[in-house]
C-alpha atoms as a PDB file:
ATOM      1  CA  UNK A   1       8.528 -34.721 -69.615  1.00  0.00           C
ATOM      2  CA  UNK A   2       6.975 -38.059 -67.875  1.00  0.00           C
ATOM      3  CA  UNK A   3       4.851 -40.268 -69.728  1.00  0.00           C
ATOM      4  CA  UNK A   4       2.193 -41.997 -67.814  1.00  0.00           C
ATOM      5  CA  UNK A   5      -1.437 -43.030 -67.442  1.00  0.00           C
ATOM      6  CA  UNK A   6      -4.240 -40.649 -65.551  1.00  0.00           C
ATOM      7  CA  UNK A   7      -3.974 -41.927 -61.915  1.00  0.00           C
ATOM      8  CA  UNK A   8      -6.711 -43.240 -60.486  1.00  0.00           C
ATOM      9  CA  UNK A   9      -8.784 -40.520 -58.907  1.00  0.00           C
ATOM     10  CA  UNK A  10     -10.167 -41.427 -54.989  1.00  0.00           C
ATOM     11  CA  UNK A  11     -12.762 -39.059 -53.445  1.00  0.00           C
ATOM     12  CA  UNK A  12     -13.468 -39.338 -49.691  1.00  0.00           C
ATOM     13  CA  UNK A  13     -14.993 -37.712 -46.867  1.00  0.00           C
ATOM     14  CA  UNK A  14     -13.791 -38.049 -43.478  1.00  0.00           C
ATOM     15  CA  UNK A  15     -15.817 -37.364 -40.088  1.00  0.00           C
ATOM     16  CA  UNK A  16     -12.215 -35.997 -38.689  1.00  0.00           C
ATOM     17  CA  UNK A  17      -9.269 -34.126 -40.410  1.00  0.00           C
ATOM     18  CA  UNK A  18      -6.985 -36.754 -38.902  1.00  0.00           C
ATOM     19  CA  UNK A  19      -8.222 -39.483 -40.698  1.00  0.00           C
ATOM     20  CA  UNK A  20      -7.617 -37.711 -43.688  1.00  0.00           C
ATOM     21  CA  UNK A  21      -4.377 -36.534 -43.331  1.00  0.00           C
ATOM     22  CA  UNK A  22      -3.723 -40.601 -42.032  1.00  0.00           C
ATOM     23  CA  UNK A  23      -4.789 -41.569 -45.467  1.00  0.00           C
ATOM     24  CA  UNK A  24      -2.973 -38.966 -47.721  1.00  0.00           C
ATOM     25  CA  UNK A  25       0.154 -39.661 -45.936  1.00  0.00           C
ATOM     26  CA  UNK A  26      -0.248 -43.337 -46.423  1.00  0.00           C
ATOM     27  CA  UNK A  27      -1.517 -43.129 -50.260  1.00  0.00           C
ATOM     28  CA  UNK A  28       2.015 -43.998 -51.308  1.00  0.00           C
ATOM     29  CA  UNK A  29       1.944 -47.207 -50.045  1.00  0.00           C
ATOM     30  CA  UNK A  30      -0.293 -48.393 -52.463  1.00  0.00           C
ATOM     31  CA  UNK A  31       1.738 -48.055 -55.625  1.00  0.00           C
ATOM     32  CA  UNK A  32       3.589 -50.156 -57.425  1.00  0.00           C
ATOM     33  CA  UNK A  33       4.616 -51.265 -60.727  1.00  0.00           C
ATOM     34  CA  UNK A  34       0.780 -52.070 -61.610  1.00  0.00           C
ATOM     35  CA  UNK A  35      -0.379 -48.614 -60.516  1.00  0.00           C
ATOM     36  CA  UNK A  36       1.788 -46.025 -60.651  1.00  0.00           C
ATOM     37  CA  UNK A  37       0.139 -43.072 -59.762  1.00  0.00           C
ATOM     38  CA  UNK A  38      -2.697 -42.722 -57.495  1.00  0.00           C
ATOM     39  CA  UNK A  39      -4.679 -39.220 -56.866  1.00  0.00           C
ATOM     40  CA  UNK A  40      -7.073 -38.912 -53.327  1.00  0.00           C
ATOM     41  CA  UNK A  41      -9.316 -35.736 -53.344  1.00  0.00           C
ATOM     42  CA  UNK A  42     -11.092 -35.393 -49.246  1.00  0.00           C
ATOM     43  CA  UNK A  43     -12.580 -33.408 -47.493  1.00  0.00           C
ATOM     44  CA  UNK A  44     -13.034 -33.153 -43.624  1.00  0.00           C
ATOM     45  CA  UNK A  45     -14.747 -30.752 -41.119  1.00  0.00           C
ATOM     46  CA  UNK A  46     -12.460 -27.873 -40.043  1.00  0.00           C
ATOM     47  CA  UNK A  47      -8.687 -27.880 -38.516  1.00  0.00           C
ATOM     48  CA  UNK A  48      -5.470 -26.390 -38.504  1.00  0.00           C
ATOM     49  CA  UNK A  49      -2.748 -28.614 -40.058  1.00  0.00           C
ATOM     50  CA  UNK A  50       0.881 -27.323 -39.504  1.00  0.00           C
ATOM     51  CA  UNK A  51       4.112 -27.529 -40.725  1.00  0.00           C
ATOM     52  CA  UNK A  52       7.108 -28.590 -38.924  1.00  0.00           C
ATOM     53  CA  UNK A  53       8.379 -25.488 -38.975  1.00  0.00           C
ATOM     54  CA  UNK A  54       5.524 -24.779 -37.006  1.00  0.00           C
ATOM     55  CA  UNK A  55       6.224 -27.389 -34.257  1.00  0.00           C
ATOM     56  CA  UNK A  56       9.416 -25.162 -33.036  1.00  0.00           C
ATOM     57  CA  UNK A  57       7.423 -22.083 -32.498  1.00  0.00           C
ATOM     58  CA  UNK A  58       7.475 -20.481 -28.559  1.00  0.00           C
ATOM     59  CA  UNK A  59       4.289 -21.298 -27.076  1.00  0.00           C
ATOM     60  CA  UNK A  60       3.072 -24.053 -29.636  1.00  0.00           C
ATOM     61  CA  UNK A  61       0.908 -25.333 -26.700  1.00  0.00           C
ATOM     62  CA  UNK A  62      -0.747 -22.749 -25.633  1.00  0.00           C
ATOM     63  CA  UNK A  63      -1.801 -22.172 -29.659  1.00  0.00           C
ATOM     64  CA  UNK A  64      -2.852 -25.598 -29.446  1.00  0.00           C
ATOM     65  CA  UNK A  65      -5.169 -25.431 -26.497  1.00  0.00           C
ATOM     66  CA  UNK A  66      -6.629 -22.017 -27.936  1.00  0.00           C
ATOM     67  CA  UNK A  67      -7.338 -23.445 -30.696  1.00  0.00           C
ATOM     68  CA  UNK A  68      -8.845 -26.858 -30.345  1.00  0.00           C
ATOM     69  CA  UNK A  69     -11.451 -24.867 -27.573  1.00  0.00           C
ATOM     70  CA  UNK A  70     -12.792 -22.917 -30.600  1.00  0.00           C
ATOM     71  CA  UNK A  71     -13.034 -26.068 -32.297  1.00  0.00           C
ATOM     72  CA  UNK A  72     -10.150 -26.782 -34.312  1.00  0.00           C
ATOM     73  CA  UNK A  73      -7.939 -29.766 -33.778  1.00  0.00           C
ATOM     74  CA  UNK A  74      -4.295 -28.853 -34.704  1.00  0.00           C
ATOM     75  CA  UNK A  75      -2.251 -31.702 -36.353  1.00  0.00           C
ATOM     76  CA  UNK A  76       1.046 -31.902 -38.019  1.00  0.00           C
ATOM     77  CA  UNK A  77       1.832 -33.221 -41.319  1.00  0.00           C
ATOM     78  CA  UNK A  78       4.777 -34.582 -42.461  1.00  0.00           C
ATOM     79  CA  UNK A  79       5.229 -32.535 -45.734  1.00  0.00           C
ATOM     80  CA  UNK A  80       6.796 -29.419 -45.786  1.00  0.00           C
ATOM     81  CA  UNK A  81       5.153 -26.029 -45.368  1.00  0.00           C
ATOM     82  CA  UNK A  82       3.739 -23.967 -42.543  1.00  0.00           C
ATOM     83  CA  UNK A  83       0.358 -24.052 -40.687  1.00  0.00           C
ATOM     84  CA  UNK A  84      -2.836 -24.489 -43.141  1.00  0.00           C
ATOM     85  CA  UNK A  85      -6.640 -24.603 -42.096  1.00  0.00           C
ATOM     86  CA  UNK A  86      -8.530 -27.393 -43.160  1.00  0.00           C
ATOM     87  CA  UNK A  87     -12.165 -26.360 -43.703  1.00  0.00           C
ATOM     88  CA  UNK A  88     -15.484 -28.135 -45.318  1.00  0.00           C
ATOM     89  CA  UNK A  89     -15.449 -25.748 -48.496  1.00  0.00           C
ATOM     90  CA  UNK A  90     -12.064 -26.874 -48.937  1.00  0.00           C
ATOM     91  CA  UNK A  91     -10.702 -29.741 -51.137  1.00  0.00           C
ATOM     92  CA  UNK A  92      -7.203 -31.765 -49.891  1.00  0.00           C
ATOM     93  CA  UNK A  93      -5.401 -33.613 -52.645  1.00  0.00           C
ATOM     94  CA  UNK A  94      -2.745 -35.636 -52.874  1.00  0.00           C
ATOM     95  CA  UNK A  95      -0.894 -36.878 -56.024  1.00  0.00           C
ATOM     96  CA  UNK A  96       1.444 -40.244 -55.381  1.00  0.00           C
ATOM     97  CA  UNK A  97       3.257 -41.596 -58.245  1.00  0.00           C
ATOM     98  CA  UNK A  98       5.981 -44.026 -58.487  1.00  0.00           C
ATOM     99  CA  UNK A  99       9.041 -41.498 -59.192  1.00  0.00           C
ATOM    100  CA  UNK A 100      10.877 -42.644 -62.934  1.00  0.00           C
ATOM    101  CA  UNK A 101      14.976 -42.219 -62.823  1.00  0.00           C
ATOM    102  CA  UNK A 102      15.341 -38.438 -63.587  1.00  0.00           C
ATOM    103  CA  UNK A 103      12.007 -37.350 -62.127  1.00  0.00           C
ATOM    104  CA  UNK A 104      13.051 -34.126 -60.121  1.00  0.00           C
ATOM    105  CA  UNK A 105      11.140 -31.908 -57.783  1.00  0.00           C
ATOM    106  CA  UNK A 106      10.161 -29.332 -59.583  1.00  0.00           C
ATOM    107  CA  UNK A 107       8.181 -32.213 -62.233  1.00  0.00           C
ATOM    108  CA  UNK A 108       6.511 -33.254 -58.894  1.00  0.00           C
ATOM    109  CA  UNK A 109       4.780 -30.173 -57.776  1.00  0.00           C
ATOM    110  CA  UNK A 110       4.324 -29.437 -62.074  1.00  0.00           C
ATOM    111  CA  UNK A 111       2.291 -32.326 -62.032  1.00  0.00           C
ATOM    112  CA  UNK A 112      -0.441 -31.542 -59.710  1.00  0.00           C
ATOM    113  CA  UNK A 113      -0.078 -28.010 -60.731  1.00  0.00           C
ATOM    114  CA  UNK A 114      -0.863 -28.581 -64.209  1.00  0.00           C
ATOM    115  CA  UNK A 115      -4.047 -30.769 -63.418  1.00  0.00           C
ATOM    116  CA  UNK A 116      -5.725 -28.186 -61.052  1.00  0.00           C
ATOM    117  CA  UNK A 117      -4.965 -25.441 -63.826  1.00  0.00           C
ATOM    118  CA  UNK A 118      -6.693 -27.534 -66.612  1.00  0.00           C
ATOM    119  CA  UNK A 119      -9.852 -28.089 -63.821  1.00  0.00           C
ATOM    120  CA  UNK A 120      -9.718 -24.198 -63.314  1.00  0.00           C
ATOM    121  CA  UNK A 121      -9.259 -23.534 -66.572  1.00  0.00           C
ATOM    122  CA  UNK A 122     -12.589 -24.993 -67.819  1.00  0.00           C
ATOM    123  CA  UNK A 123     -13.730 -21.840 -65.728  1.00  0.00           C
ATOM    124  CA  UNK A 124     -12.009 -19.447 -67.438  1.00  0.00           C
ATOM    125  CA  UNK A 125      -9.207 -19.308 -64.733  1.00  0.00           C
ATOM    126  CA  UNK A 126      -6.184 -18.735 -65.550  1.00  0.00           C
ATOM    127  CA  UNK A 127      -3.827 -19.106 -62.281  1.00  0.00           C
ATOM    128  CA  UNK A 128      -0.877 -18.109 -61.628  1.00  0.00           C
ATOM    129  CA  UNK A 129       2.001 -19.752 -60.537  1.00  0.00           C
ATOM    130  CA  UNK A 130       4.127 -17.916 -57.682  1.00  0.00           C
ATOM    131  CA  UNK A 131       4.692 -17.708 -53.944  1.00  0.00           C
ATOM    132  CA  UNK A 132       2.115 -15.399 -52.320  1.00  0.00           C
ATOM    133  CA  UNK A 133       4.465 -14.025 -49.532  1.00  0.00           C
ATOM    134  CA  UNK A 134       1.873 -11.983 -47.559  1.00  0.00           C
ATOM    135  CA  UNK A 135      -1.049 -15.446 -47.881  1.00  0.00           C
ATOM    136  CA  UNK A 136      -0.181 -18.360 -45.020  1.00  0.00           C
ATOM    137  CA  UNK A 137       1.575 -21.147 -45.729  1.00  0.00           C
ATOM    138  CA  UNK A 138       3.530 -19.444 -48.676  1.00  0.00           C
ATOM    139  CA  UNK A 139       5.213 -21.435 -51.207  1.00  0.00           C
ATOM    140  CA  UNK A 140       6.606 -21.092 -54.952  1.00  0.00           C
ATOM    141  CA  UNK A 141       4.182 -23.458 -55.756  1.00  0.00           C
ATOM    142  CA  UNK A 142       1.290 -21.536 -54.790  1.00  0.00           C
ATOM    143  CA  UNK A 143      -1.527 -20.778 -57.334  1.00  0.00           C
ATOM    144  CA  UNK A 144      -3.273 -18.209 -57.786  1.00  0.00           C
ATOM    145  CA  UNK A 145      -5.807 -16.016 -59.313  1.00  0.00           C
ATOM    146  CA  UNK A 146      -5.443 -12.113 -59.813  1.00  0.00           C
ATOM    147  CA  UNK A 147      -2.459 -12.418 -57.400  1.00  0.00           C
ATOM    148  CA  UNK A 148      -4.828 -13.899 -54.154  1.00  0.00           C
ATOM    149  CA  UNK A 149      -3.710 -17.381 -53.210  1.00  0.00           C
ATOM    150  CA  UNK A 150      -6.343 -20.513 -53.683  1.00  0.00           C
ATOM    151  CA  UNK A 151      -4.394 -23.180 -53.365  1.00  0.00           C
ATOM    152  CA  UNK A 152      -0.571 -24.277 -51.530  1.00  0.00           C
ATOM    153  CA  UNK A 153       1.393 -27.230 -52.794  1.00  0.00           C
ATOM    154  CA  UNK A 154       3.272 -29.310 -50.403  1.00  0.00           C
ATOM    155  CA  UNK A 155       5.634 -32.619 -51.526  1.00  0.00           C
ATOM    156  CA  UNK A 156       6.905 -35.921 -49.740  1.00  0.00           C
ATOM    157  CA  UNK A 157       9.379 -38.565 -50.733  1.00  0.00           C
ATOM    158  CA  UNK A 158       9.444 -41.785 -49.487  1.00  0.00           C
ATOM    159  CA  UNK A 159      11.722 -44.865 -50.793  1.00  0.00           C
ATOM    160  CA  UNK A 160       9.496 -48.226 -50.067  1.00  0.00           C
ATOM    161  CA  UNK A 161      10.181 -51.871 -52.140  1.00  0.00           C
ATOM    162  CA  UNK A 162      13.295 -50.189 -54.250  1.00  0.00           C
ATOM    163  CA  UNK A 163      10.799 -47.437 -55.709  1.00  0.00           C
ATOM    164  CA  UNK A 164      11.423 -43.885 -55.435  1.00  0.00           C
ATOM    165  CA  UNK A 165       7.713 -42.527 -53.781  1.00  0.00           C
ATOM    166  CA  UNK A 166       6.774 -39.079 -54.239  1.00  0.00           C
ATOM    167  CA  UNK A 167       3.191 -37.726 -52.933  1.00  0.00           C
ATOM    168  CA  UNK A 168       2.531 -34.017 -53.644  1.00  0.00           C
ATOM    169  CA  UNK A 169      -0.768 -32.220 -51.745  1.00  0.00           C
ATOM    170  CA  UNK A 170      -2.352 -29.464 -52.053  1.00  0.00           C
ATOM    171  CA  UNK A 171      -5.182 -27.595 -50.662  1.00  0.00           C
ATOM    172  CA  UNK A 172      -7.330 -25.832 -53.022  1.00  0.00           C
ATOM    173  CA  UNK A 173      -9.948 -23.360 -51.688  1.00  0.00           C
ATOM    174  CA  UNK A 174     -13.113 -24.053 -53.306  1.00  0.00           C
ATOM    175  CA  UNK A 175     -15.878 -22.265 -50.966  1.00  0.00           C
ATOM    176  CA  UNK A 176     -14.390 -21.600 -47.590  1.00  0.00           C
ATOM    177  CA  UNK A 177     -14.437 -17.998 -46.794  1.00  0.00           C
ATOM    178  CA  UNK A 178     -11.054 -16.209 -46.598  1.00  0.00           C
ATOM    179  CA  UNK A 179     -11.937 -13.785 -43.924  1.00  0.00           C
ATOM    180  CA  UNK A 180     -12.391 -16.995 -41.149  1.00  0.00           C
ATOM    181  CA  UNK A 181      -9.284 -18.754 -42.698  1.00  0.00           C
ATOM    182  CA  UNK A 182      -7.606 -15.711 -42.306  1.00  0.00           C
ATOM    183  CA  UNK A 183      -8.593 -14.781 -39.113  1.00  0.00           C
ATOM    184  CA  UNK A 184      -8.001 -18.453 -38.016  1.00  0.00           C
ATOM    185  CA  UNK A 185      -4.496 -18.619 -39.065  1.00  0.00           C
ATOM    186  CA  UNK A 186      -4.024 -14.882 -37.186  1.00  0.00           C
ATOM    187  CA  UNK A 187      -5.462 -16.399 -33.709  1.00  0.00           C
ATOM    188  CA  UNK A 188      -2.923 -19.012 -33.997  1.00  0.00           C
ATOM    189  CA  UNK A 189       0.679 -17.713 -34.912  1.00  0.00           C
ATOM    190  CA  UNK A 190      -0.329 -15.003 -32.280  1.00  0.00           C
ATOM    191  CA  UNK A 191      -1.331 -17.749 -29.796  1.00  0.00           C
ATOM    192  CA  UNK A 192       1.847 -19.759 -30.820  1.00  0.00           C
ATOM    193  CA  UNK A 193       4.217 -15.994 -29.397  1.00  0.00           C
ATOM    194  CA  UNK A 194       4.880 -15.453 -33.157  1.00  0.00           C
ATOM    195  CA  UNK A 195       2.229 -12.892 -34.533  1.00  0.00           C
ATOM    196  CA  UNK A 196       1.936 -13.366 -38.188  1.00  0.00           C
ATOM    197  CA  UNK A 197      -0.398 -11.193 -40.498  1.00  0.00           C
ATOM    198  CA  UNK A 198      -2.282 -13.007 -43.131  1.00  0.00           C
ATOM    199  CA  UNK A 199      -4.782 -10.608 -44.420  1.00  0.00           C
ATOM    200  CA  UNK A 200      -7.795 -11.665 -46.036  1.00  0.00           C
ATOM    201  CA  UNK A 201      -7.861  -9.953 -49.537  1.00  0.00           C
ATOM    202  CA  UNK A 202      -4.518 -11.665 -50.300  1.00  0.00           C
ATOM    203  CA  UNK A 203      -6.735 -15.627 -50.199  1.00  0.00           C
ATOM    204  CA  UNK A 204      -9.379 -16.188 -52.777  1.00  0.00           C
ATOM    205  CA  UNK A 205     -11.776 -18.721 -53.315  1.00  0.00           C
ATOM    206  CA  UNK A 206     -12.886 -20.295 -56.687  1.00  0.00           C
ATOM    207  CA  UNK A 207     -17.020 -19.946 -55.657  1.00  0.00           C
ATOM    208  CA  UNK A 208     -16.109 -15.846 -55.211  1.00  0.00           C
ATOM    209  CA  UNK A 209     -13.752 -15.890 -58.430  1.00  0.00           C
ATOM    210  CA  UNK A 210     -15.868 -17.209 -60.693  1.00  0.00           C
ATOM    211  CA  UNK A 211     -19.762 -16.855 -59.008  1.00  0.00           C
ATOM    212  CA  UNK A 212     -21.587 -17.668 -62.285  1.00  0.00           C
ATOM    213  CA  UNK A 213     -20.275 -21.325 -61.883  1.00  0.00           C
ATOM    214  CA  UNK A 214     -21.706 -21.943 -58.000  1.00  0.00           C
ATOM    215  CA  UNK A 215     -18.305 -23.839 -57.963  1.00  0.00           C
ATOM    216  CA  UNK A 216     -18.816 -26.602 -55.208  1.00  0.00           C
ATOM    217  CA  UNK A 217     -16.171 -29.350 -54.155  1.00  0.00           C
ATOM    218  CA  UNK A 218     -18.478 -31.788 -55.595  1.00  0.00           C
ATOM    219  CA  UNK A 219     -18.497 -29.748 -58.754  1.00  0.00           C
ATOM    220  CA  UNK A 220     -14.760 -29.109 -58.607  1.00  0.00           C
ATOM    221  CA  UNK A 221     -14.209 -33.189 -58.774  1.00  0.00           C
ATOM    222  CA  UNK A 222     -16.441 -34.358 -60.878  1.00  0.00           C
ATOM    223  CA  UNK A 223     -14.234 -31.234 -64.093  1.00  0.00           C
ATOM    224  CA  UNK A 224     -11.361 -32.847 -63.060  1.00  0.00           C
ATOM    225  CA  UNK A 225     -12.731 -36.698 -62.909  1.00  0.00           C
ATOM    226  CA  UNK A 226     -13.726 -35.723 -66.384  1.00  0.00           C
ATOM    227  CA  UNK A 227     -10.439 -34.221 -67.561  1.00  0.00           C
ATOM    228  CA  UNK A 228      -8.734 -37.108 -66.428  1.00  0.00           C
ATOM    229  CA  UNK A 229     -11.591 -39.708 -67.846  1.00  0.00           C
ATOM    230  CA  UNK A 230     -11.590 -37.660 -71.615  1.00  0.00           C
ATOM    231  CA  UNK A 231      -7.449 -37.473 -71.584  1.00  0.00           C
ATOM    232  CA  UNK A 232      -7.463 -33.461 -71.519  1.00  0.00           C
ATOM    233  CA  UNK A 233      -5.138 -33.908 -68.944  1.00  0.00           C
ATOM    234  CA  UNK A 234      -2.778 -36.586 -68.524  1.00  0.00           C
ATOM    235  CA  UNK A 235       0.674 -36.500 -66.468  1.00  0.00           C
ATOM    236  CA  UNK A 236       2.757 -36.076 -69.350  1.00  0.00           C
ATOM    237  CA  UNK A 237       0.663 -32.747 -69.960  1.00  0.00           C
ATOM    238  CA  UNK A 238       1.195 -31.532 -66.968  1.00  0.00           C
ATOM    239  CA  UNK A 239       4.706 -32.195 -66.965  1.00  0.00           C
ATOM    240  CA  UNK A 240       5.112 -30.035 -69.272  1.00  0.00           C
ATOM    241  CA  UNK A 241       4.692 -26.792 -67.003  1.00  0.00           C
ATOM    242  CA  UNK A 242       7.946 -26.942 -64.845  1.00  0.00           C
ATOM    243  CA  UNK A 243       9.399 -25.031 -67.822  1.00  0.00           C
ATOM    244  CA  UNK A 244       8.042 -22.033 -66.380  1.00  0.00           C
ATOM    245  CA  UNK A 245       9.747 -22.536 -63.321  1.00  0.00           C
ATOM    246  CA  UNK A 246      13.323 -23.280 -62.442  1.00  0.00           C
ATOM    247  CA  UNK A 247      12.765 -27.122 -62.893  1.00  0.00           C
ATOM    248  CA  UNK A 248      16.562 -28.118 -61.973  1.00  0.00           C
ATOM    249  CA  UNK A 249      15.920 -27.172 -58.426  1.00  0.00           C
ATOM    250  CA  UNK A 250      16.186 -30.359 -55.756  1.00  0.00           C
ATOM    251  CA  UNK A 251      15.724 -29.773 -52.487  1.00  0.00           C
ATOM    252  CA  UNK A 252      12.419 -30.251 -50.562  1.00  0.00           C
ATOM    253  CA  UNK A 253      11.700 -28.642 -47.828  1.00  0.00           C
ATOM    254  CA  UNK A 254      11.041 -31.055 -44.755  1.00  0.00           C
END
């Protein structure tokens, strides 16, 4: 388990996707002995963000062109993971910590994990952690509530100043409706000469999971800006759930 402070929590909006993804892969630059641990929540208007894994497929630009005339500009980020849509309903986040001697992977993704369960859980969600095979983007790190996927974890390691750098993202479906993600995803592995299903009724949303809450993104923050303020969740805390997961494994997937 790591000890440390609640990082200090940064909400933006960006008029472009780009701009965001710019700042969440530059977060770790910012830390440093005096602040350790830094967490950005945005939100931008809708694209597709891939994976490198993505970047080899057959007829990448072809995808590309199809899908930046319906109006979504593709980027690539430089975590691991496959192609994810970025839309307004959803919420980005990005965890970047200064990484302790001893700090593995698995305590990486557990800490982000652990503070998006705590929000959730204020809800009365309990989500489940597990790769969601059939969802896009799959990942062991996936969450999840009655077995549809709402959010994807991605991690990146940097080594800057003689510090270890980790940055951990995820994007956590808040409003966006599955069927368009879905269908969005669908339009572009087929574009890309790689057809890929990704049926709707394996995503969820929190707004359809829990409809008595009218869960927004605003909403959504300000939970876990209180969490974090009252010390319900701390990083230590959420440490502590990479027990339920193999937490000796270290690769990463780039």
């Amino acid at each position: 388990m790591v000890e440390g402070p609640p990082p200090l929590l940064l909400e933006e909006r960006f008029s472009a996707a780009a701009a965001g993804l710019q700042r969440q892969e530059q977060l770790a630059e910012a830390l440093g002995p005096e602040r350790p641990a830094l967490l950005l929540a945005w939100q931008a208007p809708q694209a597709m963000i891939l994976g490198h894994s993505d970047t080899r497929l057959p007829d990448l630009p072809r995808a590309r062109t199809t899908l930046e005339a319906a109006g979504w500009p593709v980027l690539t980020r430089r975590s691991g993971g496959s192609a994810c849509p970025v839309e307004p309903g959803m919420l980005q986040l990005a965890l970047a910590r200064v990484a302790p001697p001893g700090f593995t992977i698995e305590a990486a993704y557990a800490e982000l994990a652990g503070l998006l369960r705590a929000a959730c859980a204020t809800y009365g969600l309990a989500l489940e952690i597990g790769e969601c095979a059939a969802a896009f983007c799959p990942g062991r790190w996936d969450l999840a509530f009655e077995g549809r996927k709402l959010a994807g974890l991605s991690q990146r390691w940097q080594q800057r100043r003689g510090l270890r750098l980790v940055t951990t993202a995820a994007s956590l479906n808040v409003s966006a409706d599955p069927h368009r993600l879905s269908a969005c995803v669908e339009s572009f592995y087929s574009s890309a000469g790689a057809p890929r299903a990704c049926p709707a009724a394996t995503l969820h949303s929190l707004a359809q999971a829990v409809p008595e809450h009218q869960v927004t993104c605003a909403r959504f923050l300000q939970q876990l800006a209180n969490d974090l303020a009252d010390g319900r969740t701390s990083l230590a805390d959420s440490c502590s759930i990479a027990d339920e997961t193999c937490a000796t494994r270290q690769e990463i997937a780039l």
